[in-house]
Every structure is written in structure tokens, then in C-alpha cells.
N, C-alpha and C. Protein backbone atom coordinates (compact mmCIF):
# COMPACT_ATOMS: atom_id res chain seq x y z
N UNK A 1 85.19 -54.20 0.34
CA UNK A 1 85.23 -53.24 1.41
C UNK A 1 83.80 -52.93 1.85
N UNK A 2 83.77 -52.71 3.21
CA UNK A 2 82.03 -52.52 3.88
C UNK A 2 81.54 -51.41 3.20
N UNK A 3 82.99 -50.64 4.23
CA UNK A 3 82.41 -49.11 4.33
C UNK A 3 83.37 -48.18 3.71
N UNK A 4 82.70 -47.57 3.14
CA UNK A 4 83.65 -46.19 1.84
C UNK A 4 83.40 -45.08 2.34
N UNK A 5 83.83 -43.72 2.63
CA UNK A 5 83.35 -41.95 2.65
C UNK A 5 84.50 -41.71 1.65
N UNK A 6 84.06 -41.44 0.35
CA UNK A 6 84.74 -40.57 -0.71
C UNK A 6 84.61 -38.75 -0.30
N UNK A 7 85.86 -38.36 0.14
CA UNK A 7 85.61 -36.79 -0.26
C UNK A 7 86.17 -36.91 -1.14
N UNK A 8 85.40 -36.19 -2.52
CA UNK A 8 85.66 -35.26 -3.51
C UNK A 8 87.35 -34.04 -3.29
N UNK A 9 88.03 -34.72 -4.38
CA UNK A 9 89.43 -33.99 -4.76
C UNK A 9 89.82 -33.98 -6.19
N UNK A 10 89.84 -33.08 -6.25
CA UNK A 10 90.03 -33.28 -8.12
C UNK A 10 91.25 -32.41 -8.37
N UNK A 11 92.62 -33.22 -8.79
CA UNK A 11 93.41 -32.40 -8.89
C UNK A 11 94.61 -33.25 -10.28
N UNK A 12 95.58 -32.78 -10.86
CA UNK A 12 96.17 -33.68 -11.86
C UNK A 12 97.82 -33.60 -11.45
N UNK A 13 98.40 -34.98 -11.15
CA UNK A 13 99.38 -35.57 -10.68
C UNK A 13 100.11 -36.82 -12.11
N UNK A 14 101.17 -36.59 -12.36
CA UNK A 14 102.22 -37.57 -12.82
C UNK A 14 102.32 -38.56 -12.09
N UNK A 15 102.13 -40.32 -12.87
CA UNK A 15 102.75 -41.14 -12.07
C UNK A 15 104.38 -41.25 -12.34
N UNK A 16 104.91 -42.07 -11.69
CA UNK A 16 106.44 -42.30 -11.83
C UNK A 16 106.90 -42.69 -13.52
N UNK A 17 105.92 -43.38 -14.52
CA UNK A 17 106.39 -43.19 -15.61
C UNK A 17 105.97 -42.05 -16.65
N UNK A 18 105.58 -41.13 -16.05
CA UNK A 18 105.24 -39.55 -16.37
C UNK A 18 103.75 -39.77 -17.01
N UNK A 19 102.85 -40.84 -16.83
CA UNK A 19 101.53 -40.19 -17.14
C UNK A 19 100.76 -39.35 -16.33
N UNK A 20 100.33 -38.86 -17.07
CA UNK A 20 99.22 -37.96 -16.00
C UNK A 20 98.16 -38.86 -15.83
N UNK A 21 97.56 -38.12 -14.38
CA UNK A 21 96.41 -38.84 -13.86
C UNK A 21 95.36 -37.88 -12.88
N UNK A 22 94.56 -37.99 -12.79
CA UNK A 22 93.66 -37.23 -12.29
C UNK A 22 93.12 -37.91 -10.94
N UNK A 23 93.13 -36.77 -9.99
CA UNK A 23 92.51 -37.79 -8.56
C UNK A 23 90.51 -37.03 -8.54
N UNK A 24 89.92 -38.43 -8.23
CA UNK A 24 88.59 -38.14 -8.48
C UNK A 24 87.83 -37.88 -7.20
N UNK A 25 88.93 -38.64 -5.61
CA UNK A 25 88.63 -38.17 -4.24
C UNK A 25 89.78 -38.87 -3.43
N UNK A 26 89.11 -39.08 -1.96
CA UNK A 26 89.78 -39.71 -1.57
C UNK A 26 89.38 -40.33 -0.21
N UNK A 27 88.91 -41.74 0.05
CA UNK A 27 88.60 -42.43 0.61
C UNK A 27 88.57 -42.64 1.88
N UNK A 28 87.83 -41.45 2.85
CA UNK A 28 88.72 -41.47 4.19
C UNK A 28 88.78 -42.39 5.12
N UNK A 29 87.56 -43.41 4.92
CA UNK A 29 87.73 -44.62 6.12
C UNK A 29 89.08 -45.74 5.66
N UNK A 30 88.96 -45.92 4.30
CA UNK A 30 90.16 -46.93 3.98
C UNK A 30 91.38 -46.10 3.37
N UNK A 31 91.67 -44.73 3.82
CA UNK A 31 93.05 -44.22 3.12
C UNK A 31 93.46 -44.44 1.84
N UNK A 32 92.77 -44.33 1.30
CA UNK A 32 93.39 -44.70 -0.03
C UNK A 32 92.93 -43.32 -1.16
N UNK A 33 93.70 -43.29 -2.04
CA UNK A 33 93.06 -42.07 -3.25
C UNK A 33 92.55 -42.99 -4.60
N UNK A 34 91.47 -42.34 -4.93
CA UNK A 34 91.18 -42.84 -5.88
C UNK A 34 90.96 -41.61 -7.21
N UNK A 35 91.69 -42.62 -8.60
CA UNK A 35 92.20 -41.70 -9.31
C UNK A 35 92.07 -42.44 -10.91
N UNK A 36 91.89 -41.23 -11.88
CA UNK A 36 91.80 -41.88 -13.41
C UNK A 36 93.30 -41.82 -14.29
N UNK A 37 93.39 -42.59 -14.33
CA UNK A 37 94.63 -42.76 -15.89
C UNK A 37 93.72 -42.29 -17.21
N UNK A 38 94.42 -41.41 -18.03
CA UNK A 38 94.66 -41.62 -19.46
C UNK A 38 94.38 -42.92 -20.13
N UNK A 39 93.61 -42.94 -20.81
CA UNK A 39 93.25 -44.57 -21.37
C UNK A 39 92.90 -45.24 -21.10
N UNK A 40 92.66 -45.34 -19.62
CA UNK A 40 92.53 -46.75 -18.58
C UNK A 40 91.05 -46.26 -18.70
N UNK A 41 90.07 -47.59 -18.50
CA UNK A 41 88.60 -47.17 -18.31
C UNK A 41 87.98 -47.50 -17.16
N UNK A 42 89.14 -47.76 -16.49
CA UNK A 42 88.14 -47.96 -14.48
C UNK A 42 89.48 -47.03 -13.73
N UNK A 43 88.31 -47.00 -12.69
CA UNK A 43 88.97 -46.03 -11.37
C UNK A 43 90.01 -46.71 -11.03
N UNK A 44 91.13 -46.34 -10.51
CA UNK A 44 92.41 -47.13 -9.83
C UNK A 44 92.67 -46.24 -8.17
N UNK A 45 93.07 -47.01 -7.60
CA UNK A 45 93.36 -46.80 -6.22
C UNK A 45 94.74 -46.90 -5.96
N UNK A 46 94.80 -46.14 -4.96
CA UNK A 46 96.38 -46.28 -4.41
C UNK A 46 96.12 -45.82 -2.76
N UNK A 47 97.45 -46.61 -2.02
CA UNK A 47 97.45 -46.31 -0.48
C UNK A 47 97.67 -44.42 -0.07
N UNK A 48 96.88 -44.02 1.11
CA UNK A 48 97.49 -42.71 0.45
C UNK A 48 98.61 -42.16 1.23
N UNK A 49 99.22 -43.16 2.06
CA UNK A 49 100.99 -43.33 2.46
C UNK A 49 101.42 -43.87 1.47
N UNK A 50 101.38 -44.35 0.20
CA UNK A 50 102.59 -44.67 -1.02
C UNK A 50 101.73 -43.23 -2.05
N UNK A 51 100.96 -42.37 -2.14
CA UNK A 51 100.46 -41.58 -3.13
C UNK A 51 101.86 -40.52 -2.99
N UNK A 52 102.83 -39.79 -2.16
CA UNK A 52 103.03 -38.88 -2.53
C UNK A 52 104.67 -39.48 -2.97
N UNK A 53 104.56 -41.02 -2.33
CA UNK A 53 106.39 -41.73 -3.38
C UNK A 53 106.05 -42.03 -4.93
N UNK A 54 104.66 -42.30 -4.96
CA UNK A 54 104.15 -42.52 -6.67
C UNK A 54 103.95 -41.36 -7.16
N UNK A 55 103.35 -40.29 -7.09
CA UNK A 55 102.93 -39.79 -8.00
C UNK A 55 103.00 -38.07 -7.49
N UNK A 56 103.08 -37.24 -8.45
CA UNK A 56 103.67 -35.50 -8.05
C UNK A 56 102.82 -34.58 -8.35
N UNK A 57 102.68 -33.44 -8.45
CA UNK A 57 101.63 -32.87 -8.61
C UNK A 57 101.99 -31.75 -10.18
N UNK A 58 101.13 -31.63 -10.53
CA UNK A 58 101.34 -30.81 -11.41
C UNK A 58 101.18 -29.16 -11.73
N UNK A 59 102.10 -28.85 -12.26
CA UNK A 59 101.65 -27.21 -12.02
C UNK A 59 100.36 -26.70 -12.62
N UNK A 60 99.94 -25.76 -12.07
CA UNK A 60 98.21 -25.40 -12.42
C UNK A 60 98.43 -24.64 -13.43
């Protein structure tokens, strides 16, 4: 990808097999959220038209 603008979002969401995950921003030229798994040791991405069929938010 060329060009990235990360705004900063930090919030903790369940994916569909109930891990939690943490969003670290979210990508406004390419739509996408970018977010940490539990265990996993790199950033993961998702579209952010499929973010709210994947994954839910959690109560504060």
C-alpha cells in the first residue's frame, strides 16, 4: 500500500470465535481497522465494512 493515515482508536472487541482483540486505529485512506489478537505477535487488519459482521464490542 502507498499511502496509510492511521487515526488512533483503542477500544476491545470479540471476534466471532469469542477472542478478544484490541483495535490499535483505523486506516482512513484504505478503510480498513487495524487490530491486536491475544497471542498473535503482528498487527492484523480487517475491511472496515466486514469489522462490525466480525467482531462486537465489549462492555467497558
Amino acid at each position: 500500500m502507498e499511502k496509510e493515515f492511521i487515526k488512533p482508536w483503542v477500544a476491545r472487541y470479540r471476534n466471532s470465535h469469542g477472542i478478544e482483540v484490541q483495535t490499535v486505529g483505523v486506516d482512513i485512506i484504505n478503510h480498513r481497522v487495524i487490530y491486536r489478537q491475544k497471542g498473535y505477535p503482528h498487527d492484523c487488519v480487517c475491511p472496515r465494512r466486514e469489522w462490525p459482521k466480525k467482531f462486537k464490542r465489549e462492555p467497558s
